[in-house]
C-alpha atoms as a PDB file:
ATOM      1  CA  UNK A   1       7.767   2.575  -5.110  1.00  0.00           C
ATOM      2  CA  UNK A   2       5.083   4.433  -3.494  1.00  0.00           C
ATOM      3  CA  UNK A   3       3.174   3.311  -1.023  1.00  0.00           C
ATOM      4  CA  UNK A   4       0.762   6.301  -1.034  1.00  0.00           C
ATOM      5  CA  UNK A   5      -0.017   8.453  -4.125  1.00  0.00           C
ATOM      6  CA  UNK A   6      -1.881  11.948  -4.577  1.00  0.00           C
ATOM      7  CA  UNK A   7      -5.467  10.564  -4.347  1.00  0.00           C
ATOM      8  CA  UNK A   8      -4.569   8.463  -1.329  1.00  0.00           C
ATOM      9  CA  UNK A   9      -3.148  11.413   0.171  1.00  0.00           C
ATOM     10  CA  UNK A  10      -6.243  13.631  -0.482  1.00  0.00           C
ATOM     11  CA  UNK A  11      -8.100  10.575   1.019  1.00  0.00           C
ATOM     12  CA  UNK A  12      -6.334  10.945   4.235  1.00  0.00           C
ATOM     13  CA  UNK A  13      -6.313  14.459   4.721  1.00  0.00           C
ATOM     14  CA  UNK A  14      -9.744  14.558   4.667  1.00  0.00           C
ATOM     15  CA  UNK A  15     -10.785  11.573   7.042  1.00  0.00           C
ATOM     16  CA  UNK A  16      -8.178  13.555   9.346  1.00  0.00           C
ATOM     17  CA  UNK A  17      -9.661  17.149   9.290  1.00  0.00           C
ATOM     18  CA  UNK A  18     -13.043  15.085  10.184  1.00  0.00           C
ATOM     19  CA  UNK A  19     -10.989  13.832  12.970  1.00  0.00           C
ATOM     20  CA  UNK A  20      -9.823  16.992  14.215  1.00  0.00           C
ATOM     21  CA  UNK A  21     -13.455  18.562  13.540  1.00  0.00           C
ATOM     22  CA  UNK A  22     -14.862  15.471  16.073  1.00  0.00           C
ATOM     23  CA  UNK A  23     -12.413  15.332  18.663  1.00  0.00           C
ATOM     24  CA  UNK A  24     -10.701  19.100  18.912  1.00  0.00           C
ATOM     25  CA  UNK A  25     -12.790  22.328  20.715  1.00  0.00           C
ATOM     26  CA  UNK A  26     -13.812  24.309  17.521  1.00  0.00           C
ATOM     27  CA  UNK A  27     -15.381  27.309  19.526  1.00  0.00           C
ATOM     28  CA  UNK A  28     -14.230  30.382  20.658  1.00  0.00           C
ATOM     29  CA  UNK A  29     -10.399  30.437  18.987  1.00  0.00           C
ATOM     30  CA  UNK A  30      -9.812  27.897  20.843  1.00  0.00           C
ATOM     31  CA  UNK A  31      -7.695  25.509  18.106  1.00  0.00           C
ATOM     32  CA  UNK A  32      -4.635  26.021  16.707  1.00  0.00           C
ATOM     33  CA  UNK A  33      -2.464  23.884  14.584  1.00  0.00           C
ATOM     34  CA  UNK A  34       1.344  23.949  14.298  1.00  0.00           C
ATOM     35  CA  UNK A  35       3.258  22.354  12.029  1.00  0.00           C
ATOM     36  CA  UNK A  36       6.506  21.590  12.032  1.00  0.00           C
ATOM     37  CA  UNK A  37       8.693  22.802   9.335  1.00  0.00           C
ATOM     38  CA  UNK A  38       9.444  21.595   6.735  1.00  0.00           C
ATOM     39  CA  UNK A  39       6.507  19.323   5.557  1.00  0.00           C
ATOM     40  CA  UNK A  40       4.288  19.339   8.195  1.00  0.00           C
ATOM     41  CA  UNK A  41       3.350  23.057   8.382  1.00  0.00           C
ATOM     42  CA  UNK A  42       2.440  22.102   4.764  1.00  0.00           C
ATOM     43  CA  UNK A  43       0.107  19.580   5.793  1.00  0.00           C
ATOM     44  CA  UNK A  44      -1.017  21.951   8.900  1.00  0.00           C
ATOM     45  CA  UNK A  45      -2.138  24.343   6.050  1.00  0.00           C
ATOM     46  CA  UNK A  46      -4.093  22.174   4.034  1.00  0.00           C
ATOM     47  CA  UNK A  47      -5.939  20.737   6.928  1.00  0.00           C
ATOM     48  CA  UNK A  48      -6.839  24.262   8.310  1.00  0.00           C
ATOM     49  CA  UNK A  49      -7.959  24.510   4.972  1.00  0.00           C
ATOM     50  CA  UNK A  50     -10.421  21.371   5.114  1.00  0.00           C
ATOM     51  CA  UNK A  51     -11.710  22.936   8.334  1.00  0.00           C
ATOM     52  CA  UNK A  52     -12.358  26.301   7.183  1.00  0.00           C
ATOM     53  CA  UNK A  53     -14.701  24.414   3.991  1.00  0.00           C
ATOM     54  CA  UNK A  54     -16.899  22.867   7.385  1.00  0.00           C
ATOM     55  CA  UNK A  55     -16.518  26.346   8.728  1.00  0.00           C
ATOM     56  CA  UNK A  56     -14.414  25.799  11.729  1.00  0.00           C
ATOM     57  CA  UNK A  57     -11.718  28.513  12.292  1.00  0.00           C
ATOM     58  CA  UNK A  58      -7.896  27.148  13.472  1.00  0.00           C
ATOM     59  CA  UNK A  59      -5.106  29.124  13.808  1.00  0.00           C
ATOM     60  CA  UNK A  60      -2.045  28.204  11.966  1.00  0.00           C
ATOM     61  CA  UNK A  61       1.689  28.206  13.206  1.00  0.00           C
ATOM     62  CA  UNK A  62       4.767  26.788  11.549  1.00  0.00           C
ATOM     63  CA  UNK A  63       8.103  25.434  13.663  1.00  0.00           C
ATOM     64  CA  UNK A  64      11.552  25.212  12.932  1.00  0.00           C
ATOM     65  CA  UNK A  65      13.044  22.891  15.709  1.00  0.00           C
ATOM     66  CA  UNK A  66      16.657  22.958  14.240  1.00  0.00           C
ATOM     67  CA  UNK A  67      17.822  24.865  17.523  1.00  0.00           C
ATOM     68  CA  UNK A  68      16.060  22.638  19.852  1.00  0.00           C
ATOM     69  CA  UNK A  69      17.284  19.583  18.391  1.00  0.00           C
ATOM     70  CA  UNK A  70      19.148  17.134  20.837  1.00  0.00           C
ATOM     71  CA  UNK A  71      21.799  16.527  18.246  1.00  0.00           C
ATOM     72  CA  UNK A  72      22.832  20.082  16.867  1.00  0.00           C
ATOM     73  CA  UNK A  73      26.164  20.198  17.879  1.00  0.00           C
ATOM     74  CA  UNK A  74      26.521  16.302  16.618  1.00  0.00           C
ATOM     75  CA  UNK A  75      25.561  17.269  12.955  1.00  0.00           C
ATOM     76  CA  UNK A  76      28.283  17.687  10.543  1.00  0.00           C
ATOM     77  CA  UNK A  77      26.878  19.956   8.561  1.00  0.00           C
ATOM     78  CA  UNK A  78      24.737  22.788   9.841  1.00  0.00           C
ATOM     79  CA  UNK A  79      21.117  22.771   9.576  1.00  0.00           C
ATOM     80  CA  UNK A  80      19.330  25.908   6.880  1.00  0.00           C
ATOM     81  CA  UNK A  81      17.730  27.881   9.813  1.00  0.00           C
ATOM     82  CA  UNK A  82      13.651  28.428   8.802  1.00  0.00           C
ATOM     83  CA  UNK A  83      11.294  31.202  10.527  1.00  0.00           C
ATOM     84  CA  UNK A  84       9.091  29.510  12.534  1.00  0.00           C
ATOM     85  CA  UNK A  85       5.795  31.441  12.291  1.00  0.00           C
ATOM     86  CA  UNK A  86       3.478  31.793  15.381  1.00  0.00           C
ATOM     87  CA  UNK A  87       1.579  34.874  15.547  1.00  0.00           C
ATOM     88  CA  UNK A  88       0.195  34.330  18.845  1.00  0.00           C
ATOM     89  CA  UNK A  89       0.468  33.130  22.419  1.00  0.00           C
ATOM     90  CA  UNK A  90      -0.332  29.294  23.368  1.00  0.00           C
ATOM     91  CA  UNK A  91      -1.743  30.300  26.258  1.00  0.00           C
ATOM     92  CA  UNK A  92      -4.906  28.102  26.960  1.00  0.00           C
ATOM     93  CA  UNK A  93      -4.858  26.627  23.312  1.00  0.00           C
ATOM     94  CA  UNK A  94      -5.723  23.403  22.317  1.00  0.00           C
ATOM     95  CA  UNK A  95      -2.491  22.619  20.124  1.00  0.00           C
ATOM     96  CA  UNK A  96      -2.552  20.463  17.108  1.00  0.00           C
ATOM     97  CA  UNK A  97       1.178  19.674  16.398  1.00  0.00           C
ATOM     98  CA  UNK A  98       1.563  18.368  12.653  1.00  0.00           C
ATOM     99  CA  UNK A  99       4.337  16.476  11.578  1.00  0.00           C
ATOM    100  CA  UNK A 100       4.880  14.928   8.581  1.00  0.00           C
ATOM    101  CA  UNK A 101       6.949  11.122   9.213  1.00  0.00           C
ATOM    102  CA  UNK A 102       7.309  10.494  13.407  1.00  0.00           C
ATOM    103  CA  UNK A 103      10.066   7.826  14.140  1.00  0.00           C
ATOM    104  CA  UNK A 104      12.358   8.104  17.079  1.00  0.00           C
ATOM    105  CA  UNK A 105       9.995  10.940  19.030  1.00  0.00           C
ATOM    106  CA  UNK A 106      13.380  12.966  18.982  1.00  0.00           C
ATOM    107  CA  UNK A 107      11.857  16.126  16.852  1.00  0.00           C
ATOM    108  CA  UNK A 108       8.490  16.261  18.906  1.00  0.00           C
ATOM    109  CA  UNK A 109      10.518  16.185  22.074  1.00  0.00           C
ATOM    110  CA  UNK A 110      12.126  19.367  20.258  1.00  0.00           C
ATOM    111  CA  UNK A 111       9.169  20.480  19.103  1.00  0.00           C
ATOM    112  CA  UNK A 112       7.555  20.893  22.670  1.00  0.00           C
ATOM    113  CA  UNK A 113      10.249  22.524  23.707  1.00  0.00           C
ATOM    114  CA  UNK A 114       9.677  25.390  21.255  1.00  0.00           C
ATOM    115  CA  UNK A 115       6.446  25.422  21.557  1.00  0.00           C
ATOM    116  CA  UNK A 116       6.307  26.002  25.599  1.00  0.00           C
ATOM    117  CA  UNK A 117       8.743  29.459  24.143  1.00  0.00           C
ATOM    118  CA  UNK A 118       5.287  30.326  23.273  1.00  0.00           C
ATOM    119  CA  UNK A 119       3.198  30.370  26.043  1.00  0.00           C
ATOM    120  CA  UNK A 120       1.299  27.446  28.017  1.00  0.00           C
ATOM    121  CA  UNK A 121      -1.351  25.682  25.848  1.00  0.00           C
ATOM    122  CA  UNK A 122      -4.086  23.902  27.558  1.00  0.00           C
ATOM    123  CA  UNK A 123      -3.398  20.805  25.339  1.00  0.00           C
ATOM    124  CA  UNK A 124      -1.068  19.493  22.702  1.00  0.00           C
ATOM    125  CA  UNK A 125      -2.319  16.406  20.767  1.00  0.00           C
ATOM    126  CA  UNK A 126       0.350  14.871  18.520  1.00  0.00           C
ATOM    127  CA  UNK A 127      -0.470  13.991  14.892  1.00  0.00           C
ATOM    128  CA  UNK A 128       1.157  12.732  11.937  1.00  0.00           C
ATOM    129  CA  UNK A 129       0.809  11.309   8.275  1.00  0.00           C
ATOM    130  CA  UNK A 130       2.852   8.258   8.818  1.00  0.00           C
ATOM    131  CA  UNK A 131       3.940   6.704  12.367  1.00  0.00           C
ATOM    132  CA  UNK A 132       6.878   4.717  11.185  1.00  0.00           C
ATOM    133  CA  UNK A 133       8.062   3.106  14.740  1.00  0.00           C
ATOM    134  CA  UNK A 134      11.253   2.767  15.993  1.00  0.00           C
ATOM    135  CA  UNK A 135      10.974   4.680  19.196  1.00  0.00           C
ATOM    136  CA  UNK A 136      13.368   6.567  20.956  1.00  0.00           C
ATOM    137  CA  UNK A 137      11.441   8.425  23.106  1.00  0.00           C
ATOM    138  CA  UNK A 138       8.251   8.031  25.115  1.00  0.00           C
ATOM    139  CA  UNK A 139       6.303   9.730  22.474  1.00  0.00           C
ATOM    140  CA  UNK A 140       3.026   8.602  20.677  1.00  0.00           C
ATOM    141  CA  UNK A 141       1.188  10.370  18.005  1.00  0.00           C
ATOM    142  CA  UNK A 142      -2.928  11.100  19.260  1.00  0.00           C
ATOM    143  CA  UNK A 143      -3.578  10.351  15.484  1.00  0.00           C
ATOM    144  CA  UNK A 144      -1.763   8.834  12.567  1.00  0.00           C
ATOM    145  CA  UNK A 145      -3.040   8.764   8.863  1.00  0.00           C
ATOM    146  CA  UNK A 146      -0.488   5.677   7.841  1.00  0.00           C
ATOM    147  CA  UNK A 147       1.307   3.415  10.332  1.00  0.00           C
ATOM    148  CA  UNK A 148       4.325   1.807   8.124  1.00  0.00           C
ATOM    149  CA  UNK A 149       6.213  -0.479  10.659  1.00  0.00           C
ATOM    150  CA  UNK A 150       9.919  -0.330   8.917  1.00  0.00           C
ATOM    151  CA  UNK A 151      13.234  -1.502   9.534  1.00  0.00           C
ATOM    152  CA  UNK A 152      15.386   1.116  11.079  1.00  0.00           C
ATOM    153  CA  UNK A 153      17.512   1.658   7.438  1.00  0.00           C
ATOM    154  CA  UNK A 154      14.424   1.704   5.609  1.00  0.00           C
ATOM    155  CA  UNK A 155      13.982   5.561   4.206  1.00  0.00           C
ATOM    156  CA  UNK A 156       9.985   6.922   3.840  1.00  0.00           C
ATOM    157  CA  UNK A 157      10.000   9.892   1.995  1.00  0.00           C
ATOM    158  CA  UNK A 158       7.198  12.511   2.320  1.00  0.00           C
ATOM    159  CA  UNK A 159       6.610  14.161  -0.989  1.00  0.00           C
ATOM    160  CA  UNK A 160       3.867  17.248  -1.010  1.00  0.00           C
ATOM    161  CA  UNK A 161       2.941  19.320  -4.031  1.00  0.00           C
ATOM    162  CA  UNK A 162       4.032  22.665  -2.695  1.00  0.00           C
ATOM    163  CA  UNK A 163       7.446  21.735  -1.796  1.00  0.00           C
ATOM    164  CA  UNK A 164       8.721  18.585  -4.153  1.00  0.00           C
ATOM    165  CA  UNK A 165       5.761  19.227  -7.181  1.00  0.00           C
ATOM    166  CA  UNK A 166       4.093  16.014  -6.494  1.00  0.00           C
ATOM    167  CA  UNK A 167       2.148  14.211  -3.815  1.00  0.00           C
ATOM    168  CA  UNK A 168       2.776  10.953  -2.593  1.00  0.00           C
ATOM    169  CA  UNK A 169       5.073   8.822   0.015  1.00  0.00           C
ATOM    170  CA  UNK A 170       8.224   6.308  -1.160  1.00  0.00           C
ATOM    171  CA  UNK A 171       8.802   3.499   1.179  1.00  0.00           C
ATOM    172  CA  UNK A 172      12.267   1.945   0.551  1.00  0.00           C
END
């Protein structure tokens, strides 16, 4: 069942490019937003595109944490290894890192790591579409679209157009 369809989605994209446009340093190529691979660079794109329509410039940079990951070795099966994209150094950046579902904290803490490969931002703020809970880590999105609080076995699904041909999020 979904909990959040296309129009819902559309909704929350835009209240959080107004977010980012209010609370991020637009000047000066001074924002940049990362996502990470697989949805949330997806998300990153269409929020940089929201920004660009109220004329603020963000660079854009995609992630693939797979080799960072705490439990590499532990996976049975190998992970497909992605590009990550990032045209530039973080050097004195404010960072935007976009993820799609945060849960355990466990691929941000992988995330960082790849992203300090990069260079040394001045900040990295933390966002996501849905904050499902269920901690592992220390780690706390700076802004969440959707906060679902679900049992550990309970499966959220991110579905985006440009990736699965349809928008919306399954909750089951």
């Amino acid at each position: 069942m979904p909990t959040l369809g296309q129009d819902a989605l559309e909704a929350a994209l835009d209240d959080w490019a107004a977010h980012i446009a209010a609370t991020c340093p637009t000047g000066e190529g001074k924002l940049a937003l990362i996502g990470v691979i697989s949805h949330g660079d997806n998300l990153a794109q269409r929020l940089i595109r929201r920004l660009a329509a109220k004329g603020i410039q963000a660079r854009y940079g995609a992630l693939d944490i797979s080799l960072y990951r705490d439990d590499f070795d532990m996976k049975q099966s190998k992970p497909a290894l992605r590009s990550s994209y990032l045209p530039f150094s973080t050097d004195g950046l404010h960072l935007v890192l976009v993820d799609d579902v945060v849960q355990t904290g466990r691929t941000v803490r992988a995330a960082l790591n790849a992203i300090f490969e990069y260079g040394r931002p001045d900040v990295v703020q933390l966002h996501c579409l849905v904050d499902r809970g269920g901690r592992q880590l220390p780690i706390c999105p700076d802004y969440t679209a959707l906060r679902l609080d679900a049992p550990a076995n309970a499966r959220i699904s991110v579905r985006l157009q440009e990736t699965d041909g349809r928008d919306e999020i399954l909750y089951t």
